[in-house]
Structure formats: C-alpha cells, structure tokens
N, C-alpha and C. Protein backbone atom coordinates (compact mmCIF):
# COMPACT_ATOMS: atom_id res chain seq x y z
N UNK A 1 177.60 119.90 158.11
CA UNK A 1 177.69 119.59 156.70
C UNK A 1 176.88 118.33 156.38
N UNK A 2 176.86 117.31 157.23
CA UNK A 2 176.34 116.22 156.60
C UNK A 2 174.59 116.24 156.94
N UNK A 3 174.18 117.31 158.07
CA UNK A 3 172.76 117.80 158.21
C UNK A 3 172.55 117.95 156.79
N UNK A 4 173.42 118.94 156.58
CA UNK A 4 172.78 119.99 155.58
C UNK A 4 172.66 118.79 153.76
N UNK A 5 173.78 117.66 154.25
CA UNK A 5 173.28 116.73 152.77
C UNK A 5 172.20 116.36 153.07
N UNK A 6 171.89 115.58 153.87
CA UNK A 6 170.67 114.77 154.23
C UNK A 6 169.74 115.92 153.96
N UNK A 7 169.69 116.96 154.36
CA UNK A 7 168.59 118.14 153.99
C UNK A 7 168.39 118.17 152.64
N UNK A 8 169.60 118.26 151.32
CA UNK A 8 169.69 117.99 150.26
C UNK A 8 168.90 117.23 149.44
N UNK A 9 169.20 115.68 150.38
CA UNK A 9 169.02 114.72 149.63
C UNK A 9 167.31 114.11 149.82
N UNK A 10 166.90 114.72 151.08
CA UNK A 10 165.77 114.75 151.42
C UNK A 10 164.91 115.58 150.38
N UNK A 11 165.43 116.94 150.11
CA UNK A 11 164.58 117.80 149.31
C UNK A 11 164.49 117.13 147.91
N UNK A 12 165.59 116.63 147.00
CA UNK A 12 165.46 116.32 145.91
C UNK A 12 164.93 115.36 145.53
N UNK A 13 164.77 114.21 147.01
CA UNK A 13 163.27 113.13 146.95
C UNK A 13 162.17 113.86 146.94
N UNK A 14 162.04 114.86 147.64
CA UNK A 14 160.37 114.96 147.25
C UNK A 14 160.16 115.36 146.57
N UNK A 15 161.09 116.62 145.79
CA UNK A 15 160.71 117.06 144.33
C UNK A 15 160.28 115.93 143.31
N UNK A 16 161.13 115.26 143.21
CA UNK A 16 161.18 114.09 142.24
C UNK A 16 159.56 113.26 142.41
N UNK A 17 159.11 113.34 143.95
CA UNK A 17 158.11 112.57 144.36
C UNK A 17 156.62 113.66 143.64
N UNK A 18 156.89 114.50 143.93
CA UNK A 18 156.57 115.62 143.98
C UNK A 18 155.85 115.76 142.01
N UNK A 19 157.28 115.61 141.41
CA UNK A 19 157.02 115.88 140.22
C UNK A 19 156.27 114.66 139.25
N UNK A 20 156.76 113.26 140.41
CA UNK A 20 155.72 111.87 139.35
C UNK A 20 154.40 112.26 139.42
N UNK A 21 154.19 112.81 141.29
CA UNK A 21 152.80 112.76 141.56
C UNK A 21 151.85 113.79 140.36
N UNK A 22 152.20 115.30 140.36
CA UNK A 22 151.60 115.89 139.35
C UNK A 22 151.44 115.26 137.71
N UNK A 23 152.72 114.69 137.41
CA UNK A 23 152.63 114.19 135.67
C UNK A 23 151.35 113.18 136.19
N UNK A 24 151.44 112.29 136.95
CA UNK A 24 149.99 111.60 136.83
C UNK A 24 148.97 111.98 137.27
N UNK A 25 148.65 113.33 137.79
CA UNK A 25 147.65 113.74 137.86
C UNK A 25 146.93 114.39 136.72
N UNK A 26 148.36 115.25 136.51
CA UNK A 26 148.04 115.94 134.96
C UNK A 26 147.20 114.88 133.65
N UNK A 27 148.04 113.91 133.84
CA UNK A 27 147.64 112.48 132.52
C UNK A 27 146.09 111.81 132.69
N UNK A 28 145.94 112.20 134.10
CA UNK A 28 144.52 111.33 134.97
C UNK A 28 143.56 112.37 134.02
N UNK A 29 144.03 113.79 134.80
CA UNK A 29 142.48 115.10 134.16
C UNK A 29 142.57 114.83 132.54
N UNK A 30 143.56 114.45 132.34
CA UNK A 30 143.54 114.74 130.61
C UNK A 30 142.47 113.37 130.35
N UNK A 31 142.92 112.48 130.85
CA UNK A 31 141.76 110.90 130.30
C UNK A 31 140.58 111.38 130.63
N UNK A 32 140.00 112.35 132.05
CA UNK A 32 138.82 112.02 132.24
C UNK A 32 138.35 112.78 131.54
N UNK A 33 138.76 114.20 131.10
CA UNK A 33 138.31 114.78 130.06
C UNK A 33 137.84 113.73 128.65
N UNK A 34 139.12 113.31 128.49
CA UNK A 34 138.16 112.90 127.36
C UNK A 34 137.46 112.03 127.43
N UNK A 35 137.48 110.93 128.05
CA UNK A 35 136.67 110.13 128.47
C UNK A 35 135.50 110.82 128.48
N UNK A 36 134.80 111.73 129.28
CA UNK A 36 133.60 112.80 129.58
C UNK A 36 133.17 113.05 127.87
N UNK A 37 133.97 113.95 126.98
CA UNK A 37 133.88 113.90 126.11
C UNK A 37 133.21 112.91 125.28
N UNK A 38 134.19 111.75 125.28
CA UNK A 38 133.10 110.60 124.59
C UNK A 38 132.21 109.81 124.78
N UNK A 39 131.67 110.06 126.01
CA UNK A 39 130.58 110.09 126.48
C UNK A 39 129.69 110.95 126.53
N UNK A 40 130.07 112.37 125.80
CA UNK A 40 129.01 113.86 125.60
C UNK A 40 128.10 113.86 127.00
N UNK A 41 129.01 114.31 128.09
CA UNK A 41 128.75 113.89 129.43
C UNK A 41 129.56 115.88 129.95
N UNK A 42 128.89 116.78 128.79
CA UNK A 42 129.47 118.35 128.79
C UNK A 42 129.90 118.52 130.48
N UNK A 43 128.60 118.42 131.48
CA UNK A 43 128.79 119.04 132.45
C UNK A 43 130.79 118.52 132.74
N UNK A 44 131.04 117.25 132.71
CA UNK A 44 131.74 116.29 133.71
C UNK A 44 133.07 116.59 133.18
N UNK A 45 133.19 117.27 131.68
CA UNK A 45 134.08 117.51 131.02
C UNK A 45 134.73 118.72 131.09
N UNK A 46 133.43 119.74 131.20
CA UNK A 46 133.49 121.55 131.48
C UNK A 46 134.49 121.68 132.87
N UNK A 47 133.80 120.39 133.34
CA UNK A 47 134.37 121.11 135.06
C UNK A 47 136.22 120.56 135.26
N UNK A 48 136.50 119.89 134.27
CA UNK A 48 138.13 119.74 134.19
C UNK A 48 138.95 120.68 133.58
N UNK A 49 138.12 121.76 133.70
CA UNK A 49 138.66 122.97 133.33
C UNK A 49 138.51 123.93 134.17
N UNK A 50 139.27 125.07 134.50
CA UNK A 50 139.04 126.34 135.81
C UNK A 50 138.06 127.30 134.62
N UNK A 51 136.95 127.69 136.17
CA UNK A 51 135.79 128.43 135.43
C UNK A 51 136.04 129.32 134.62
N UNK A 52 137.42 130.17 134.16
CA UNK A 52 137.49 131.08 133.00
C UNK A 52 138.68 130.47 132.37
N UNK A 53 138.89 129.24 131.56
CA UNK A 53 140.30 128.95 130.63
C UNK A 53 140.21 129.90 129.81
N UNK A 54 141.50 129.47 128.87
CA UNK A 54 142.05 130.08 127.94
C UNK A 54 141.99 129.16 126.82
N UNK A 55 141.17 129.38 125.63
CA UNK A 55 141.54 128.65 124.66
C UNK A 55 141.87 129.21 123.09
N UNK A 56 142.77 128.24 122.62
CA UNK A 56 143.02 129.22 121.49
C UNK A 56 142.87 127.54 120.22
N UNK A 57 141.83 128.32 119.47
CA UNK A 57 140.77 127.20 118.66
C UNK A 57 140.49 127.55 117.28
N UNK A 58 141.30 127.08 116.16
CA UNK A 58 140.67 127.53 114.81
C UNK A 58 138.96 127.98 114.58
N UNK A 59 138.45 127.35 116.03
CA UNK A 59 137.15 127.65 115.76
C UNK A 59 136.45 129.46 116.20
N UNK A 60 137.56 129.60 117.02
CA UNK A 60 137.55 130.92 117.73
C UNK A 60 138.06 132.02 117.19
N UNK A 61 139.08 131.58 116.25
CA UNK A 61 139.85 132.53 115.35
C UNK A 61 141.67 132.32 115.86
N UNK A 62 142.12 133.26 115.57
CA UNK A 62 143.47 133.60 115.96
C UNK A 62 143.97 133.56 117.01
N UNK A 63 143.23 134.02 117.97
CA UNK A 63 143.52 134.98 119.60
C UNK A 63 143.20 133.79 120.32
N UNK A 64 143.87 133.82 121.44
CA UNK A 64 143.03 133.45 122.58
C UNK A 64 141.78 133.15 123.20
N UNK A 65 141.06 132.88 123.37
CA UNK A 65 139.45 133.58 124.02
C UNK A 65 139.35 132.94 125.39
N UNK A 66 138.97 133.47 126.04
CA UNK A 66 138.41 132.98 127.56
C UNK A 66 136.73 132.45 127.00
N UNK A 67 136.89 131.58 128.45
CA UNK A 67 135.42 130.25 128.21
C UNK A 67 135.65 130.21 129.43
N UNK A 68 133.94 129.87 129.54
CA UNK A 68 133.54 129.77 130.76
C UNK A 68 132.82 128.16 130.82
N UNK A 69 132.86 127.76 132.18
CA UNK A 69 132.15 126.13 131.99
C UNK A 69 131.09 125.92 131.22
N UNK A 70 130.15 127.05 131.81
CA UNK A 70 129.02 126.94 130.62
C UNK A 70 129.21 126.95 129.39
N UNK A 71 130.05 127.54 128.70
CA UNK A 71 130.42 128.24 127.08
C UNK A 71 131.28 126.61 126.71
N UNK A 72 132.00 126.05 127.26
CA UNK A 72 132.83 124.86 126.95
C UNK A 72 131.63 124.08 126.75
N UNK A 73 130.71 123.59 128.02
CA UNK A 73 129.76 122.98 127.50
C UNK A 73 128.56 122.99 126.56
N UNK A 74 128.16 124.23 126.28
CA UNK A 74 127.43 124.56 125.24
C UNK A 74 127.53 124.32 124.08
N UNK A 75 129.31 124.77 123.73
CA UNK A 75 129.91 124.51 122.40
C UNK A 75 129.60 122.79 122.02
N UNK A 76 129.90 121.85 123.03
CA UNK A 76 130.15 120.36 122.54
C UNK A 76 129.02 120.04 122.76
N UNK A 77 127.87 120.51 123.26
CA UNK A 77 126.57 120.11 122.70
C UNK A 77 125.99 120.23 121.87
N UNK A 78 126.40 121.36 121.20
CA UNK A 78 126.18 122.09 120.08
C UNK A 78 126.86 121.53 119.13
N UNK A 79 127.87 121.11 119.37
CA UNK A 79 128.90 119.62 118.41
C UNK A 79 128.19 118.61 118.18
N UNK A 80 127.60 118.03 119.26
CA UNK A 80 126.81 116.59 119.35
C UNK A 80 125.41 116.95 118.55
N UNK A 81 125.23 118.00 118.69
CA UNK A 81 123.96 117.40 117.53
C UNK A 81 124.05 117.65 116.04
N UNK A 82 124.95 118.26 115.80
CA UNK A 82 125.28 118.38 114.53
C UNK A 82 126.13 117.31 113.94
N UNK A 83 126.81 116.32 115.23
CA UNK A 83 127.75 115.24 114.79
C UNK A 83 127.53 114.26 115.93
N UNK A 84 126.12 113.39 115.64
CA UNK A 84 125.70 112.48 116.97
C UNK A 84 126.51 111.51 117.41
N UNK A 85 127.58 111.47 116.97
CA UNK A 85 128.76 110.26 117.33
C UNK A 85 129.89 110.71 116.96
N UNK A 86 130.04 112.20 117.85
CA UNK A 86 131.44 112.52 118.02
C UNK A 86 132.20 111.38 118.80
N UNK A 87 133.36 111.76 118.99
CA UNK A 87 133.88 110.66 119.06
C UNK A 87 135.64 111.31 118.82
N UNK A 88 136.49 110.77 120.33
CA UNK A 88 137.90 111.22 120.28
C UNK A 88 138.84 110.19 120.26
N UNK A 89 139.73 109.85 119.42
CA UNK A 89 140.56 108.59 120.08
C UNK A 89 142.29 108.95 120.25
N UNK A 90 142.80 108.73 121.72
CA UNK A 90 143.43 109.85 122.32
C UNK A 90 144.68 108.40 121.67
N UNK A 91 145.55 109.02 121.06
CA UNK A 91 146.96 108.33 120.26
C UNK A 91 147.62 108.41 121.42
N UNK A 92 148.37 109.54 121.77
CA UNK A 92 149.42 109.73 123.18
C UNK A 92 148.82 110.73 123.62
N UNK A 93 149.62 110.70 125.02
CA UNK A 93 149.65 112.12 126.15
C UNK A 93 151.00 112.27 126.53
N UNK A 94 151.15 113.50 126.36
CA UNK A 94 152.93 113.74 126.71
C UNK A 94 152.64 114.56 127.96
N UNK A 95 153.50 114.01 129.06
CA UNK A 95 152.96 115.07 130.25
C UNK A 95 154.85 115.67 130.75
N UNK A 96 154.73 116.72 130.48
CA UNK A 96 156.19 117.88 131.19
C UNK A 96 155.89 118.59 131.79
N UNK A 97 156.01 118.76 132.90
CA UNK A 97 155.64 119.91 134.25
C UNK A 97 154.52 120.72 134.04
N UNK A 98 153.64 121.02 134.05
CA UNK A 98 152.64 121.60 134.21
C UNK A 98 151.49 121.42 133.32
N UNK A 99 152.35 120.96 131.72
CA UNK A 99 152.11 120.83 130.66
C UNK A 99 151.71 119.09 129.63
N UNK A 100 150.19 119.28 129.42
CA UNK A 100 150.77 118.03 128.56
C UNK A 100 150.01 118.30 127.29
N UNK A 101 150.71 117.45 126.40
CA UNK A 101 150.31 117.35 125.18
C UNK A 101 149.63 116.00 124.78
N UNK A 102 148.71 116.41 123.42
CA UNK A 102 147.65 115.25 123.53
C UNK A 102 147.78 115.08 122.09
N UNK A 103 147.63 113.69 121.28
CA UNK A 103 147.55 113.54 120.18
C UNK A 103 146.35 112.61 119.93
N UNK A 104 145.54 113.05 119.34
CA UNK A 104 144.02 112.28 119.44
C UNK A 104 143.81 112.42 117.52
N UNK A 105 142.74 111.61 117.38
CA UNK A 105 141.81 112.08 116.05
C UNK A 105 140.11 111.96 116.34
N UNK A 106 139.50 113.16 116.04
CA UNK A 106 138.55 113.08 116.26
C UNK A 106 137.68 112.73 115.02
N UNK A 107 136.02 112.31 115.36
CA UNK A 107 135.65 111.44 113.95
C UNK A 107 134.00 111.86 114.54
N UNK A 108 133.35 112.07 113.44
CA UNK A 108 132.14 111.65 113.27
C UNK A 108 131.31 112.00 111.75
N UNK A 109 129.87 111.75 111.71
CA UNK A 109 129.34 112.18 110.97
C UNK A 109 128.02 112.79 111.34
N UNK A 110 127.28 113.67 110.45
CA UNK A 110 126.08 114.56 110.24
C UNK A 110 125.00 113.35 110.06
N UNK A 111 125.12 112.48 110.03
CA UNK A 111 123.93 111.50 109.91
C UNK A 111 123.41 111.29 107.94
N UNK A 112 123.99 112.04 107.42
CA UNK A 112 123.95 111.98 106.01
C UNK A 112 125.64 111.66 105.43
N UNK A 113 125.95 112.59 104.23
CA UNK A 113 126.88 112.08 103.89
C UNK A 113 127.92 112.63 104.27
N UNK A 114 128.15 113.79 105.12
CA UNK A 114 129.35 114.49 106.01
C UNK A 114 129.93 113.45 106.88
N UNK A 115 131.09 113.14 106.49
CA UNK A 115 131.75 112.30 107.57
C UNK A 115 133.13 112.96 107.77
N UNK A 116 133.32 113.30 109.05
CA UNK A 116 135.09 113.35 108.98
C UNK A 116 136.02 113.04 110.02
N UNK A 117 137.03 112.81 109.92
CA UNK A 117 137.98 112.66 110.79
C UNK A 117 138.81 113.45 110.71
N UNK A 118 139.55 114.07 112.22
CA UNK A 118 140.39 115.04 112.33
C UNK A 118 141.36 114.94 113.34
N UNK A 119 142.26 115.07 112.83
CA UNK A 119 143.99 114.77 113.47
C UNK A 119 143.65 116.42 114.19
N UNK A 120 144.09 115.78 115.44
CA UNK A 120 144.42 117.13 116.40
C UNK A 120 145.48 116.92 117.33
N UNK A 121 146.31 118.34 117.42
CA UNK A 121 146.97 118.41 118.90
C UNK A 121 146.59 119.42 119.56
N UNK A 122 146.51 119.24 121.08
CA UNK A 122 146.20 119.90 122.53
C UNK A 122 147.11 120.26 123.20
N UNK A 123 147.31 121.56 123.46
CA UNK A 123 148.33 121.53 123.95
C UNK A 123 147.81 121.97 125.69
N UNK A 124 147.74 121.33 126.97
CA UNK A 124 146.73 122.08 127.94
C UNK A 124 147.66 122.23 129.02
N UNK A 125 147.50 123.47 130.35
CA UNK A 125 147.97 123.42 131.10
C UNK A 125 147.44 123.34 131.88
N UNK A 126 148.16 123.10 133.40
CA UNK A 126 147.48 122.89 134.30
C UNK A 126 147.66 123.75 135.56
N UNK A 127 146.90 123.83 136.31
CA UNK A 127 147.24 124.70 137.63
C UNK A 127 146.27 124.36 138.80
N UNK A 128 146.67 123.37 139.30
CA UNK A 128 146.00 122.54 140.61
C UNK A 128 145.42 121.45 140.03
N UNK A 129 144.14 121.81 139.63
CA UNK A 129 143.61 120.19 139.70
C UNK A 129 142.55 120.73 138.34
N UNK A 130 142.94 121.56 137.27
CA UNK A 130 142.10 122.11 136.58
C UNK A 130 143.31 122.78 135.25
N UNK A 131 142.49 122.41 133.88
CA UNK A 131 142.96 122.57 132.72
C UNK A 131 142.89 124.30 132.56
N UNK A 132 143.65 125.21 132.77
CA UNK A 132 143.71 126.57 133.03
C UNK A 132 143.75 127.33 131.66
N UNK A 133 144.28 126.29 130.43
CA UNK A 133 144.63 126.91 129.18
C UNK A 133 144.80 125.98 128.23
N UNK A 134 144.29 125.99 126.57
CA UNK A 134 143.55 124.86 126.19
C UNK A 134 144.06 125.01 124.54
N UNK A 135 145.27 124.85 124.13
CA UNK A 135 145.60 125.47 122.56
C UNK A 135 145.46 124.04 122.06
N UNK A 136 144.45 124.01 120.53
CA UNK A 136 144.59 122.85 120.06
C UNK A 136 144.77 123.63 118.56
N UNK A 137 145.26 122.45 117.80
CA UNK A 137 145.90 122.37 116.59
C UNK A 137 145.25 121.24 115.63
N UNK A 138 144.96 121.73 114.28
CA UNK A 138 143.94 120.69 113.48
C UNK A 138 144.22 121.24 112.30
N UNK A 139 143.88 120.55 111.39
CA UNK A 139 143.40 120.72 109.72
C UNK A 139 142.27 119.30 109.21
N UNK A 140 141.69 120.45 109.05
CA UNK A 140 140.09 119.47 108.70
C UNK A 140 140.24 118.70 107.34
N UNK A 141 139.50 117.24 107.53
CA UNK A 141 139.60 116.57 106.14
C UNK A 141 137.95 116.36 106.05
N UNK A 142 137.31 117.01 105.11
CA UNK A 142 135.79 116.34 104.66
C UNK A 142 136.14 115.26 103.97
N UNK A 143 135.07 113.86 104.12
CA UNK A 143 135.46 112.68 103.11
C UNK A 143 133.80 113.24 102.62
C-alpha cells in the first residue's frame, strides 16, 4: 500500500511537471509566432505551424480551411505589401492544456489614407511543438 502511494504521489508530480512544462511551451510558440510576424519574417512564422493547419478566418469564409506553410506565408506577404507596417500587439495569452488563447490588436496602414486597427482573438492548438489549428475572431474598424 504505501509502494503503491509513493507510485501515486510520484505520478501526480510529473503530471503537474508535465503540465507547467507544455503551458510554457505552448506560451513560448505563441510569442515566437508573433514576434516572426512583426518582424514579416513569413518563413519563421509559417513553420510554428504543422505543414497542413486548420484555420478558420473571416478571411476564408465560414468553414475551416487547411493551409499549408507556403499558403500561411504567402497570405502575410501578401498582407505586408498592401499594409507595410503591419504590426500585432499581443494584450494576453491564456494557455489551458493544449490550448491557448490570444488577445492582440492588430494595426497598420496602406501608405495613404487607409489606416486600421483590429481587435482580434486566436484561438490555437497545439500538438507537439506546432500550432495544428488556428480560429481567430475580429470585426474590422476602417478610420
């Protein structure tokens, strides 16, 4: 009986160890992403994602869509020149088991008089060492 606590009490340390280590891993990929991001640094950003995610993007429509590294990076280059100082500024990161959530606003302008800023949430998961699924949430403000 008292094997079998120590077996117990052994297991529920490493879970616990177990579970800090992932939330800060999870919180790490989420900074370097964006970090990468605001630096329009596509390749460094694409690859914190597994080669086919899941994202589901007012820009995509309704559904889901699978993306590929290339297609993630294409899109935010394709951002950057239409908005040369994109630009993310990450409010919180909520990290729960597999899962974290991101509260950022993103900002730039067209180089004329399009300027905007946009309140977003992320919702991303994770599965090893890679963003597997990618739901963000927005409503656009033109100034």
């Amino acid at each position: 009986m008292k094997c079998l606590m120590m077996m117990l009490v052994a297991l529920v340390a490493t879970a616990c160890a177990t579970t800090d280590a992932s939330h800060e891993q999870y919180e790490a990929l989420t900074r370097k992403m964006f970090d990468a991001f605001n630096r329009h640094d596509w390749k460094v950003m694409s690859e914190c994602y597994s080669d086919s995610a899941s994202f589901l993007d007012p820009s995509f429509g309704k559904k889901y869509v699978r993306q590929r590294r290339s297609d993630i990076a294409e899109k935010y280059a394709g951002m950057q020149q239409m908005f040369p100082d994109l630009h993310d500024s990450v409010e919180a990161v909520h990290v729960s088991g597999h899962t974290a959530v991101v509260q950022f606003v993103a900002t730039g302008s067209s180089g004329d008089s399009v300027l905007f800023r946009l309140p977003i949430i992320s919702v991303l998961t994770f599965e090893g060492d890679h963003i597997v699924k990618d739901a963000t949430y927005y409503d656009l403000e033109i100034q």
